[in-house]
PDB file of N, CA and C in Angstrom:
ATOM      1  N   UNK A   1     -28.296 -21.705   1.988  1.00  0.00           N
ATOM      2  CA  UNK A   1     -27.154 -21.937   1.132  1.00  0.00           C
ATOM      3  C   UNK A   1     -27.258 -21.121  -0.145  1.00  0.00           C
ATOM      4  N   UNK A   2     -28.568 -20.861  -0.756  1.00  0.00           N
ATOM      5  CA  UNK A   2     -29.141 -20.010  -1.922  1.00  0.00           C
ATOM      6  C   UNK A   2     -28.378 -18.626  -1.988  1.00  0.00           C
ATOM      7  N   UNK A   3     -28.168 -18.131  -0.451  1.00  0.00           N
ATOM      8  CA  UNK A   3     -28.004 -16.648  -0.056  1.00  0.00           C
ATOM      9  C   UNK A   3     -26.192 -16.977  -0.737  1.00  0.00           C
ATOM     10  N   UNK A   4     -25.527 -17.661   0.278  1.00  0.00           N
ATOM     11  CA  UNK A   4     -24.080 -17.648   0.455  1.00  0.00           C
ATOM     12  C   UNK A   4     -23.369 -17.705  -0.453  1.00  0.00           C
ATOM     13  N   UNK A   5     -24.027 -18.673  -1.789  1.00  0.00           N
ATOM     14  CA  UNK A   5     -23.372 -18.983  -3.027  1.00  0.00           C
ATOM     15  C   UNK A   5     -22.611 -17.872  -3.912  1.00  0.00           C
ATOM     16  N   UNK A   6     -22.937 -16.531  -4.054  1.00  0.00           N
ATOM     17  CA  UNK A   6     -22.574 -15.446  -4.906  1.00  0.00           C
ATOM     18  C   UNK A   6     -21.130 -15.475  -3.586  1.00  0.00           C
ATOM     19  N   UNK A   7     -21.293 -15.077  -2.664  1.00  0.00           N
ATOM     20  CA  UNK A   7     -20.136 -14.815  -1.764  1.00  0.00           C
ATOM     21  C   UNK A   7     -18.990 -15.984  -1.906  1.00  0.00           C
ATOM     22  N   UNK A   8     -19.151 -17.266  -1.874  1.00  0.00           N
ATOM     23  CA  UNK A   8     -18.151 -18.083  -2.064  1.00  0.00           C
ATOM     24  C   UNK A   8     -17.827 -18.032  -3.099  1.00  0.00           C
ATOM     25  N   UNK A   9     -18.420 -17.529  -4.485  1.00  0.00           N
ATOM     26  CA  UNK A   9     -17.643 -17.566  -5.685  1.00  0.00           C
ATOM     27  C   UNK A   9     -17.077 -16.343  -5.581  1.00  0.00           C
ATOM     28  N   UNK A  10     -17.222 -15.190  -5.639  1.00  0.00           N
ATOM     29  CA  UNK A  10     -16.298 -13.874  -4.835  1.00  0.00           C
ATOM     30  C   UNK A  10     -15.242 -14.724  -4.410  1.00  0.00           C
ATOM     31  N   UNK A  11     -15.668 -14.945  -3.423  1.00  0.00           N
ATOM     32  CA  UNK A  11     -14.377 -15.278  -2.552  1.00  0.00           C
ATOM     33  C   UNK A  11     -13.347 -16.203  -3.771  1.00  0.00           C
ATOM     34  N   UNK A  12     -13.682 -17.116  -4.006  1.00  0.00           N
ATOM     35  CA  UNK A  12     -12.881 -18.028  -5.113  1.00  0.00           C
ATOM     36  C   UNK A  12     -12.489 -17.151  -6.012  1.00  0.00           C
ATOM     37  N   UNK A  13     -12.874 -16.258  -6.468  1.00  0.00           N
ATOM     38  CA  UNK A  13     -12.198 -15.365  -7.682  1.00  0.00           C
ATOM     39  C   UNK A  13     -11.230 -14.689  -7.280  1.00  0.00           C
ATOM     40  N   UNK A  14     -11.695 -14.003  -6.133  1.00  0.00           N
ATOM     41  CA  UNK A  14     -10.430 -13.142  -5.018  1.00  0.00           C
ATOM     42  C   UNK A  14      -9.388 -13.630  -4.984  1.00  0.00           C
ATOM     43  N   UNK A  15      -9.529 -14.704  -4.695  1.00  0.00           N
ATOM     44  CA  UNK A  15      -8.648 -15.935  -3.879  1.00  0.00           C
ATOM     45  C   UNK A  15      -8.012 -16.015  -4.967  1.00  0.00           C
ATOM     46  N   UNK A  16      -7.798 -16.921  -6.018  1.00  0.00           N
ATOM     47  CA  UNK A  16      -7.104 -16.424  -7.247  1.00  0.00           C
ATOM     48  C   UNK A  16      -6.372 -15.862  -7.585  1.00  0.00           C
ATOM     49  N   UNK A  17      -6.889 -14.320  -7.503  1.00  0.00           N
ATOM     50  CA  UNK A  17      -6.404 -12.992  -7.686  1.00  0.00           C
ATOM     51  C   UNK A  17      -5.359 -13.143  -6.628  1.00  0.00           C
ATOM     52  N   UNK A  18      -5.393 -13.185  -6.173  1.00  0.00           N
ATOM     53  CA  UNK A  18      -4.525 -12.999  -4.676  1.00  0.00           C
ATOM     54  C   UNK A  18      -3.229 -13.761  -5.211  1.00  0.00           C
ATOM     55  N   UNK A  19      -3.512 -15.071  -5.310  1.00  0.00           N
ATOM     56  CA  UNK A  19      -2.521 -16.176  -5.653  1.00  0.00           C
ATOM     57  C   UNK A  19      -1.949 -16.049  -6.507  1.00  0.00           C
ATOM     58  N   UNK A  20      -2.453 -15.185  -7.680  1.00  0.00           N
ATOM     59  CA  UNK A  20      -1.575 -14.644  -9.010  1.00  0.00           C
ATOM     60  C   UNK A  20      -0.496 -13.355  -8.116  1.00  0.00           C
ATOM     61  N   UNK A  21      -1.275 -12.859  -7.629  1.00  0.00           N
ATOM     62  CA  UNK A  21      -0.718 -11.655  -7.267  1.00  0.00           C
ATOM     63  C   UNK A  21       0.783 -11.910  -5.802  1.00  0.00           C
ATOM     64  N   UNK A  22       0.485 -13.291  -5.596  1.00  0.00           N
ATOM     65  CA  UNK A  22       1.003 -13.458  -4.451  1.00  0.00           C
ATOM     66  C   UNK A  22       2.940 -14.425  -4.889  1.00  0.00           C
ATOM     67  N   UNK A  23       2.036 -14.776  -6.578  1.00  0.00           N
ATOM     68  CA  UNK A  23       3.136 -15.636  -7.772  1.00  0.00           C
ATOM     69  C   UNK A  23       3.940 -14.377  -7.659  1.00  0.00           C
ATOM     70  N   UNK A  24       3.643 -13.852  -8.364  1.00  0.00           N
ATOM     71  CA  UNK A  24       4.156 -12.371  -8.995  1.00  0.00           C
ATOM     72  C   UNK A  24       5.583 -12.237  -7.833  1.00  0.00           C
ATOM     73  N   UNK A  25       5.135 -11.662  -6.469  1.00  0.00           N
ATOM     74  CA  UNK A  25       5.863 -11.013  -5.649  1.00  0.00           C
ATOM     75  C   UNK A  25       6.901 -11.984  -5.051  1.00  0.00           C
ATOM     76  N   UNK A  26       6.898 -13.531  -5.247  1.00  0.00           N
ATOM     77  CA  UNK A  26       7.727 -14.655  -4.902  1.00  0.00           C
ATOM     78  C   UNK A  26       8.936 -14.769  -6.269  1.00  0.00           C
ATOM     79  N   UNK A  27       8.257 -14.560  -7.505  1.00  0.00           N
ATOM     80  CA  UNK A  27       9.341 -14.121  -8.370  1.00  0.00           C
ATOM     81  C   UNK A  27       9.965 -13.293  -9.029  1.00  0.00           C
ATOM     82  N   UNK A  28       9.620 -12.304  -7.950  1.00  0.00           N
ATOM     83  CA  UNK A  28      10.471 -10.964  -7.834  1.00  0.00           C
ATOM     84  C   UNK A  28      10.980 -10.372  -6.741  1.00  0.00           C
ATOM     85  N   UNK A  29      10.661 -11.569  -5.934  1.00  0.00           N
ATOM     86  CA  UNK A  29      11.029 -11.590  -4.309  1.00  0.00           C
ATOM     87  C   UNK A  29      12.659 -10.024  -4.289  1.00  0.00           C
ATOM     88  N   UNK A  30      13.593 -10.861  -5.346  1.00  0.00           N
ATOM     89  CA  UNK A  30      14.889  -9.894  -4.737  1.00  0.00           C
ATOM     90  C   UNK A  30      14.469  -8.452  -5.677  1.00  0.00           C
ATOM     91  N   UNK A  31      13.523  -8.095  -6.375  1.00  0.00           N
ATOM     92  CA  UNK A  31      13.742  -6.800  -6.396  1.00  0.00           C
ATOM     93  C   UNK A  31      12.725  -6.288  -5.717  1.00  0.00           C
ATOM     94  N   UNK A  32      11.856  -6.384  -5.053  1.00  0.00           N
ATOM     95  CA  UNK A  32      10.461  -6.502  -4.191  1.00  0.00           C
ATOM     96  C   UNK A  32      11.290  -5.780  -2.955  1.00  0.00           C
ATOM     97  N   UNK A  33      12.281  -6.596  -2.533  1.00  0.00           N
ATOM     98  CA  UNK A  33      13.226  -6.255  -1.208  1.00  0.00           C
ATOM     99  C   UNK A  33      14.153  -5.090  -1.437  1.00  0.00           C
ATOM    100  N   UNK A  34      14.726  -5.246  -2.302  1.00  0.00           N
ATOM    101  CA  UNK A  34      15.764  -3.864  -2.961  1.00  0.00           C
ATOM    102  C   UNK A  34      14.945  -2.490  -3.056  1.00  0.00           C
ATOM    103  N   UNK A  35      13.483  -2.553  -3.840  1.00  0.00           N
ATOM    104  CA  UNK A  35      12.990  -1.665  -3.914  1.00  0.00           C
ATOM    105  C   UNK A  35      12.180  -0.930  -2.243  1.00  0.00           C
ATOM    106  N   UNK A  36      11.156  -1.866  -1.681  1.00  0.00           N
ATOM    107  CA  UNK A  36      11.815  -1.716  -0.252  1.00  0.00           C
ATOM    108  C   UNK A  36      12.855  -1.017   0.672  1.00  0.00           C
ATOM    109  N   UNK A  37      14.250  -1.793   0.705  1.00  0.00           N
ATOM    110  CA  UNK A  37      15.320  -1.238   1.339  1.00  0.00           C
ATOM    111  C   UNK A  37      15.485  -0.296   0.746  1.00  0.00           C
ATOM    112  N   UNK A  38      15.485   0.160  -0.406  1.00  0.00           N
ATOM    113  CA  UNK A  38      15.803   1.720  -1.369  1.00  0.00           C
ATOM    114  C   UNK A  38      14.781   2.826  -0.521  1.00  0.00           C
ATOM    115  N   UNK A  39      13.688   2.648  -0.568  1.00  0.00           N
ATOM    116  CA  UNK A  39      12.593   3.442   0.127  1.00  0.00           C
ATOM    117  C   UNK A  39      12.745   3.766   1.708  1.00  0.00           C
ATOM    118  N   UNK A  40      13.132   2.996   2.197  1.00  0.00           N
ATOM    119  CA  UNK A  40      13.317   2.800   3.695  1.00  0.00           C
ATOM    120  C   UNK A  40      14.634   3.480   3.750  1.00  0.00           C
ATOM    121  N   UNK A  41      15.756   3.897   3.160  1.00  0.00           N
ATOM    122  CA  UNK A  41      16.694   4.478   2.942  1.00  0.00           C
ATOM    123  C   UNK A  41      16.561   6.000   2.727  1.00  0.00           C
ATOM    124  N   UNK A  42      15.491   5.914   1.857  1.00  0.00           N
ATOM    125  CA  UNK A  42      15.123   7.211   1.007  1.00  0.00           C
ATOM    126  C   UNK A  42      14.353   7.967   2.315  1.00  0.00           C
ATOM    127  N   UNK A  43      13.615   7.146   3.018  1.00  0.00           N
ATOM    128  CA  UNK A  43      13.044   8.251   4.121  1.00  0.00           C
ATOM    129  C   UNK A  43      13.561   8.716   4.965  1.00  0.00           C
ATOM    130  N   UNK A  44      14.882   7.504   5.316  1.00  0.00           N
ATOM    131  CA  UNK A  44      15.654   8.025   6.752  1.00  0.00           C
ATOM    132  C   UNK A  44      16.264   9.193   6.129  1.00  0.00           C
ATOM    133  N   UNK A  45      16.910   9.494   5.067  1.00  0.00           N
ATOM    134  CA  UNK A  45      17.597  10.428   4.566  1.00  0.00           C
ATOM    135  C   UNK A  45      16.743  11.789   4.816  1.00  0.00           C
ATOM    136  N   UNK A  46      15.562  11.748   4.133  1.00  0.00           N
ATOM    137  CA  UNK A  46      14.955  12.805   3.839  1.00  0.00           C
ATOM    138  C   UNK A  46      14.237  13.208   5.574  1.00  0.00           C
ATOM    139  N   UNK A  47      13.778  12.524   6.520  1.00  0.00           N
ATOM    140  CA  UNK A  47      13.885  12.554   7.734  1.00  0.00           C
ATOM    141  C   UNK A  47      14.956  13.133   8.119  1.00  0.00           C
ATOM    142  N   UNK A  48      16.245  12.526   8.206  1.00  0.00           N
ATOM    143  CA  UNK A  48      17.234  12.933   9.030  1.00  0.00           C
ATOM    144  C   UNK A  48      17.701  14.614   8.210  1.00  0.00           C
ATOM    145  N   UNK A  49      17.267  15.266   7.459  1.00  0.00           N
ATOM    146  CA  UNK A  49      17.840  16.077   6.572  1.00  0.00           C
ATOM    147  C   UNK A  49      16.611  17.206   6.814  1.00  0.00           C
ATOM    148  N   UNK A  50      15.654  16.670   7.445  1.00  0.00           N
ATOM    149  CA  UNK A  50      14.588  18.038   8.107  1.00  0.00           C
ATOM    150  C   UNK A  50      13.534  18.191   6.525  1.00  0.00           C
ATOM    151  N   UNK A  51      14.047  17.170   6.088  1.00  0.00           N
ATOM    152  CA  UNK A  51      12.787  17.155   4.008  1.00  0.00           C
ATOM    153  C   UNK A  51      11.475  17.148   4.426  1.00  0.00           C
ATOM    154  N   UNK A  52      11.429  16.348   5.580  1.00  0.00           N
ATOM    155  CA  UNK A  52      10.590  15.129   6.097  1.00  0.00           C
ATOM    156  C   UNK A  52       9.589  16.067   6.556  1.00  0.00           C
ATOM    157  N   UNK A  53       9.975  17.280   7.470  1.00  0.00           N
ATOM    158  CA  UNK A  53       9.115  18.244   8.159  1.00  0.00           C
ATOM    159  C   UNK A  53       8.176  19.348   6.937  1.00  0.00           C
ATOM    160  N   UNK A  54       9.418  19.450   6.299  1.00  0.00           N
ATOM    161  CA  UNK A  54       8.392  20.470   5.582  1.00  0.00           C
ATOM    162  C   UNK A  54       7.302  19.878   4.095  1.00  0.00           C
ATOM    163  N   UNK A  55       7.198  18.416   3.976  1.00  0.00           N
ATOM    164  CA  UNK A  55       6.532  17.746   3.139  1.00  0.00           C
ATOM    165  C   UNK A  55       5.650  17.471   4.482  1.00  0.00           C
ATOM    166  N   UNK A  56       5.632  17.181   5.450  1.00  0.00           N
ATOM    167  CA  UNK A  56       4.121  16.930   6.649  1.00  0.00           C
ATOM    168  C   UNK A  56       3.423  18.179   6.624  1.00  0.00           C
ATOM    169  N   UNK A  57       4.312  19.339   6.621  1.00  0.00           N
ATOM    170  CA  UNK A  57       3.485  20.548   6.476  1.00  0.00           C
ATOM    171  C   UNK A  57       2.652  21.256   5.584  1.00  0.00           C
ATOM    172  N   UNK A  58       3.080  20.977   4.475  1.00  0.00           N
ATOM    173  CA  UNK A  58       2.516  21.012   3.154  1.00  0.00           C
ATOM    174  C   UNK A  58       1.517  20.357   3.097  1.00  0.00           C
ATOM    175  N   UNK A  59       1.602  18.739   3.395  1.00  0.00           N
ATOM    176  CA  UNK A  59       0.346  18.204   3.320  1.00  0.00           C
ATOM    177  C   UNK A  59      -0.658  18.485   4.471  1.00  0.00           C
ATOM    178  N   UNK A  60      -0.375  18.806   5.610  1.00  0.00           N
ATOM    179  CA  UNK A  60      -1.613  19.193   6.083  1.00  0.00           C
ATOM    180  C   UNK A  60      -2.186  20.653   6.254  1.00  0.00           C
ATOM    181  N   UNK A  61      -1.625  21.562   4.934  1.00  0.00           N
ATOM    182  CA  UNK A  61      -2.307  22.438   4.549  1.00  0.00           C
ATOM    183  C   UNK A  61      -3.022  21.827   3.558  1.00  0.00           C
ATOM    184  N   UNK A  62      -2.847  20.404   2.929  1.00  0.00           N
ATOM    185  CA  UNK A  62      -3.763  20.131   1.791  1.00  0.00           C
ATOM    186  C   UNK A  62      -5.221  19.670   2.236  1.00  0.00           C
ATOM    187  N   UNK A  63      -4.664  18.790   3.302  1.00  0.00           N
ATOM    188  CA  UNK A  63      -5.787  18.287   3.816  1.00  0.00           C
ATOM    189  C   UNK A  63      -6.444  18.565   5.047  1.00  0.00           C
ATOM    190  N   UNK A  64      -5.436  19.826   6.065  1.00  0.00           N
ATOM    191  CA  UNK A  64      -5.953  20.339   6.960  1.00  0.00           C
ATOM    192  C   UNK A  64      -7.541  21.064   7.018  1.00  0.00           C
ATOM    193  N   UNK A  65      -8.330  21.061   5.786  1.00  0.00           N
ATOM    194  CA  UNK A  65      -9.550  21.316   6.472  1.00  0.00           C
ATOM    195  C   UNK A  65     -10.678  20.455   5.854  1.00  0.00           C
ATOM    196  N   UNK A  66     -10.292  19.397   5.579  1.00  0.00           N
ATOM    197  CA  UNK A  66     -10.956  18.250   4.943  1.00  0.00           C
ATOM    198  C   UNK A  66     -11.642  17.589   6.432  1.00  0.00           C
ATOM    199  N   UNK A  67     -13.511  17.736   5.856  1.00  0.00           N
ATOM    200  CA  UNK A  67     -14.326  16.588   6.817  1.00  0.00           C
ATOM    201  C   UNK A  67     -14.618  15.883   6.248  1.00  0.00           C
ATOM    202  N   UNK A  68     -15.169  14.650   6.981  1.00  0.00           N
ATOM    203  CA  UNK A  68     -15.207  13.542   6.220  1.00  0.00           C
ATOM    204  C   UNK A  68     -16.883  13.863   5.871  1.00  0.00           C
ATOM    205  N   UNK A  69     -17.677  13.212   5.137  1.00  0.00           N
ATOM    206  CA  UNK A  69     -18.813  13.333   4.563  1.00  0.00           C
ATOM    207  C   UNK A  69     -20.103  12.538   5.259  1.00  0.00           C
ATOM    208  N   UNK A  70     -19.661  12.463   6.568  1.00  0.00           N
ATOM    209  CA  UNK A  70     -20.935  11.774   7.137  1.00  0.00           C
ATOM    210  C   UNK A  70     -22.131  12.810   8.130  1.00  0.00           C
TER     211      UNK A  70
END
């Protein structure tokens, strides 16, 4: 039980955090969704308009020769 104790208080602080963070997004629920549907709007556009292709291309000249470090 000696070991676990640091982890359950983590966890309880998290947990918290979470619940503040979880307040937050319940009372801002309708602009949470607006901002959302705005974005989800914003991509079909830029998708359907061919934006979409040449921002994938760009980025994987950024990151096209990136290894990972193991």
């Amino acid at each position: 039980m000696d070991v676990g104790l640091p982890f359950l208080a983590a966890a309880f602080v998290l947990m918290s955090r979470f619940m503040r963070a979880m307040e937050f997004a319940r009372r801002h629920a309708r602009a949470v969704m607006r901002a959302g549907g705005g974005m989800l709007i914003a991509v079909g556009i830029v998708q359907t308009s061919g934006v979409w292709t040449d921002l994938m291309v760009l980025l994987q000249g950024w990151v096209g020769g990136y290894q990972l470090p193991l």
